[in-house]
N, C-alpha and C. Protein backbone atom coordinates (compact mmCIF):
# COMPACT_ATOMS: atom_id res chain seq x y z
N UNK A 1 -24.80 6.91 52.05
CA UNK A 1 -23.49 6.68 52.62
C UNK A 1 -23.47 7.19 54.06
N UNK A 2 -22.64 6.48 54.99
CA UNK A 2 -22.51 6.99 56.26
C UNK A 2 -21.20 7.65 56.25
N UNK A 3 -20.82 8.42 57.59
CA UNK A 3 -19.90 9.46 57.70
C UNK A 3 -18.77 8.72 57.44
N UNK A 4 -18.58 7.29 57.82
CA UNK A 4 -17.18 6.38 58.08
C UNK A 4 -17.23 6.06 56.74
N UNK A 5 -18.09 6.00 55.63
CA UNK A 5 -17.91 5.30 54.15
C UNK A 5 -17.59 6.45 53.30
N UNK A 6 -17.34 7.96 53.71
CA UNK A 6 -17.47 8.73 53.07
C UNK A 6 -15.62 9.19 52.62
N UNK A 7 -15.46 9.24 51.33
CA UNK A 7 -14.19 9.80 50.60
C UNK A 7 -13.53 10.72 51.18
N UNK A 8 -12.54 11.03 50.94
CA UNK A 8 -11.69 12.36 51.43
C UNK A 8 -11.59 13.09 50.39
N UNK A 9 -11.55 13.73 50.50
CA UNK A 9 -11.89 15.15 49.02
C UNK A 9 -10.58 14.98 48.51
N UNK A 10 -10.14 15.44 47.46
CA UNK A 10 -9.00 15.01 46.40
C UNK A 10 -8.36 16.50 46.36
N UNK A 11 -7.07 16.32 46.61
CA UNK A 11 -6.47 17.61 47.13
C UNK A 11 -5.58 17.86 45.79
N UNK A 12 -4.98 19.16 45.92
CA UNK A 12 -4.49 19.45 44.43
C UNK A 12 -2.74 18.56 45.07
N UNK A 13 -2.35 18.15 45.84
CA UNK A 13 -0.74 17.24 45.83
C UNK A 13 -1.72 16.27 45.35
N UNK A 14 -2.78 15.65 45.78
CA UNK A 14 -2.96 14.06 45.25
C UNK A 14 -3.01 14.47 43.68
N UNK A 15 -3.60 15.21 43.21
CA UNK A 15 -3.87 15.33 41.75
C UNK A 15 -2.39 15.64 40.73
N UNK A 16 -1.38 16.52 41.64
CA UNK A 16 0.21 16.41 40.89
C UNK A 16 0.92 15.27 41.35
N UNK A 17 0.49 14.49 42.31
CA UNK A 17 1.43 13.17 42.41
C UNK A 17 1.14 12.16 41.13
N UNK A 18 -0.26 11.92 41.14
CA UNK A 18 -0.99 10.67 40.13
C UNK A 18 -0.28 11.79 38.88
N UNK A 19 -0.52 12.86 38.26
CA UNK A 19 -0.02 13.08 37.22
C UNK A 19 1.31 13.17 36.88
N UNK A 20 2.11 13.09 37.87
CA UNK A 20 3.73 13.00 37.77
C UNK A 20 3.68 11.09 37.36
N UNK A 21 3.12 10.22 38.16
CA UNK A 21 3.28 9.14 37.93
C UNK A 21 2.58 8.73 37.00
N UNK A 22 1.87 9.18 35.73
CA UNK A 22 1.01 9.15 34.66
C UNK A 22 2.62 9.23 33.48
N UNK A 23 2.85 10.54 34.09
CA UNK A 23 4.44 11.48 32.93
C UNK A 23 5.17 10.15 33.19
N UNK A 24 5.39 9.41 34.06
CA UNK A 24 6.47 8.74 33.83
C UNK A 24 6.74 7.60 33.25
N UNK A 25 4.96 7.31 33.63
CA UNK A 25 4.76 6.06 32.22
C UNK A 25 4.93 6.09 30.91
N UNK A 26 4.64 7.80 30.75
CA UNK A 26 4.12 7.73 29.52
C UNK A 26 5.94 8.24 28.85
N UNK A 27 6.31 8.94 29.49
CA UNK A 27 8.05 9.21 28.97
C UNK A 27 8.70 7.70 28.91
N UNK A 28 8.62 6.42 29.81
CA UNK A 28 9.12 5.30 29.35
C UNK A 28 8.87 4.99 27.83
N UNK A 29 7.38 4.87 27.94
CA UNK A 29 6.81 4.45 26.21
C UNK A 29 7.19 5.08 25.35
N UNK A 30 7.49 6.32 25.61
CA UNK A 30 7.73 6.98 24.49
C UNK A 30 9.07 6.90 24.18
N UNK A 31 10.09 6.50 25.00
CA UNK A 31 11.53 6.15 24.81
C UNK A 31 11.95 4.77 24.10
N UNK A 32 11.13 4.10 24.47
CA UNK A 32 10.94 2.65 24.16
C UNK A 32 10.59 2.69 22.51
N UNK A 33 9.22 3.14 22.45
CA UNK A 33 8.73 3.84 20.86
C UNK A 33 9.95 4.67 20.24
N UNK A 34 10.52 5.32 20.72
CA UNK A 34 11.75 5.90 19.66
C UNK A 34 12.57 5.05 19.17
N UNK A 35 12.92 4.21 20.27
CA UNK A 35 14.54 3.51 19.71
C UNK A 35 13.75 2.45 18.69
N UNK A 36 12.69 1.91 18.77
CA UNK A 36 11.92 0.84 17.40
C UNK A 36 11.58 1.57 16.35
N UNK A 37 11.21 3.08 16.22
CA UNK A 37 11.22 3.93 14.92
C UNK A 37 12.12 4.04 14.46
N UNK A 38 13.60 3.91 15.23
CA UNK A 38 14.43 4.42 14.95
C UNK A 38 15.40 3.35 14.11
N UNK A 39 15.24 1.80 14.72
CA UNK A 39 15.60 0.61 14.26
C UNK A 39 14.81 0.46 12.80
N UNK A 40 13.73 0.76 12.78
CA UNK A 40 12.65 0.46 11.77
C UNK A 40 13.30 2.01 10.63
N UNK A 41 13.81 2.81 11.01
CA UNK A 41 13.58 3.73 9.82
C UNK A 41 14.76 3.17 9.52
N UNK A 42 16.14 2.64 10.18
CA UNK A 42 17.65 2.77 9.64
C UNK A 42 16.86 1.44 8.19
N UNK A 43 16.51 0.42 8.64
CA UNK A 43 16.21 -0.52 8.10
C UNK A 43 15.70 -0.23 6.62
N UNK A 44 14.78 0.35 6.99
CA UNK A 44 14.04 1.21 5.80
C UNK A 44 14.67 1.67 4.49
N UNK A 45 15.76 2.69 5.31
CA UNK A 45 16.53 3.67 4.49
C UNK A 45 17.65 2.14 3.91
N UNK A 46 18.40 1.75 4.22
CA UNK A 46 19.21 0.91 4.31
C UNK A 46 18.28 -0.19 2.49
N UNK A 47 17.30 -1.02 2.77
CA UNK A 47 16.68 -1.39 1.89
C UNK A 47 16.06 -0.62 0.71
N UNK A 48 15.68 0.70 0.79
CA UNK A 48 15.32 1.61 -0.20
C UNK A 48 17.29 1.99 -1.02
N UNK A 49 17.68 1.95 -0.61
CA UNK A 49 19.18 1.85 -0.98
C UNK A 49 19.49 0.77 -1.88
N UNK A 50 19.58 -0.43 -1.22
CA UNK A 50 20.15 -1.87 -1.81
C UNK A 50 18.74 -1.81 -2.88
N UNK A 51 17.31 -1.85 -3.18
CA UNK A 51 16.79 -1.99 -4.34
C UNK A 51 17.68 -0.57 -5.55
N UNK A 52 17.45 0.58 -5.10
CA UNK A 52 18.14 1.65 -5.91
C UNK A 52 19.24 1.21 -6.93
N UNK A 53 19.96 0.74 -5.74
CA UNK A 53 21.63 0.08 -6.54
C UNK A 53 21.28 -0.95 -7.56
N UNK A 54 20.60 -2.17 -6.88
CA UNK A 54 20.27 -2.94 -7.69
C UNK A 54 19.32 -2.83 -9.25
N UNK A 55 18.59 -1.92 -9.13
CA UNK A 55 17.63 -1.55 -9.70
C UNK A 55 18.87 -0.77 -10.91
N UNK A 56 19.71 0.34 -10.46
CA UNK A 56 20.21 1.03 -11.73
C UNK A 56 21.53 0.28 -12.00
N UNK A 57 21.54 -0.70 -11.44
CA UNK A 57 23.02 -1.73 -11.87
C UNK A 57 22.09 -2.49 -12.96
N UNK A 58 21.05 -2.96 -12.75
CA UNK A 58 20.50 -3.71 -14.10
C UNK A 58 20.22 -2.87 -15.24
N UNK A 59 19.57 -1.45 -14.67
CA UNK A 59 19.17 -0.49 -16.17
C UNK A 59 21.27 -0.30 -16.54
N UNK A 60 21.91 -0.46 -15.97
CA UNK A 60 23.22 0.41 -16.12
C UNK A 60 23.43 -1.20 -17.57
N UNK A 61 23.42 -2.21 -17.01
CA UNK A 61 23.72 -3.32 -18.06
C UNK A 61 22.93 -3.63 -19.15
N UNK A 62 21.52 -3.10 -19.19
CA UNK A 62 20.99 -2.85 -20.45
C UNK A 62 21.32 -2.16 -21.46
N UNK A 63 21.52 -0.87 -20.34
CA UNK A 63 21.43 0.20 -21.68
C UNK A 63 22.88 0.24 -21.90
N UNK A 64 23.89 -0.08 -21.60
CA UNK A 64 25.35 -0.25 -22.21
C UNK A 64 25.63 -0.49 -23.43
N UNK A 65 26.41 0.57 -24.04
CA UNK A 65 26.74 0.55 -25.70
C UNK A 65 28.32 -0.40 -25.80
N UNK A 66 27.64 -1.28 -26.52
CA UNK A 66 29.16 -2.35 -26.94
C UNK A 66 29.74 -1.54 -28.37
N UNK A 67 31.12 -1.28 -28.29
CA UNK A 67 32.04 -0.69 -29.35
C UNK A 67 32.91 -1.88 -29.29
N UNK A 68 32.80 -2.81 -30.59
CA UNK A 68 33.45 -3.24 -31.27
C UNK A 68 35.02 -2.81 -32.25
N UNK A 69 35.83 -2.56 -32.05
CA UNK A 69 37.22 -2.13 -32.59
C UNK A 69 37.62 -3.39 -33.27
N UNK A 70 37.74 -3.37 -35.00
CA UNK A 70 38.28 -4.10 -35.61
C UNK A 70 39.37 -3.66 -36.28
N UNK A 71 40.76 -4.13 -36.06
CA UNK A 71 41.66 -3.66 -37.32
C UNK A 71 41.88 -4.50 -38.47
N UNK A 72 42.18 -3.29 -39.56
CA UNK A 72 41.88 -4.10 -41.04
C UNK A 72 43.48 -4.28 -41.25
């Protein structure tokens, strides 16, 4: 390499600028990633619910005792 092709040494501001602009990518994604966990868990909970109901509304109509009342 000649003197004119040669790098500038990497100073500790260049090294906290690139890592401030690293944090800020990475705090978008991760905001972005919350609110879809967050859509995805209501969903979740919401369907683990509606089978539950459904599920002990059918055992609830099985196992139901019919009392017959006849007067003599």
């Amino acid at each position: 390499m000649t003197a004119a092709m040669k790098p500038a040494p990497v100073s500790r501001v260049d090294l906290e600028n690139k890592f401030r602009q690293l944090q800020g990518g990475v705090n978008e994604t991760t905001e972005t990633a919350k609110s879809y966990a967050l859509a995805a868990g209501a969903v979740i909970v919401v369907g683990v619910a509606a089978v539950a109901f459904f599920v002990g509304r059918r055992r609830g109509k099985k196992k139901t005792t019919v009392v017959e009342i006849r007067r003599v």
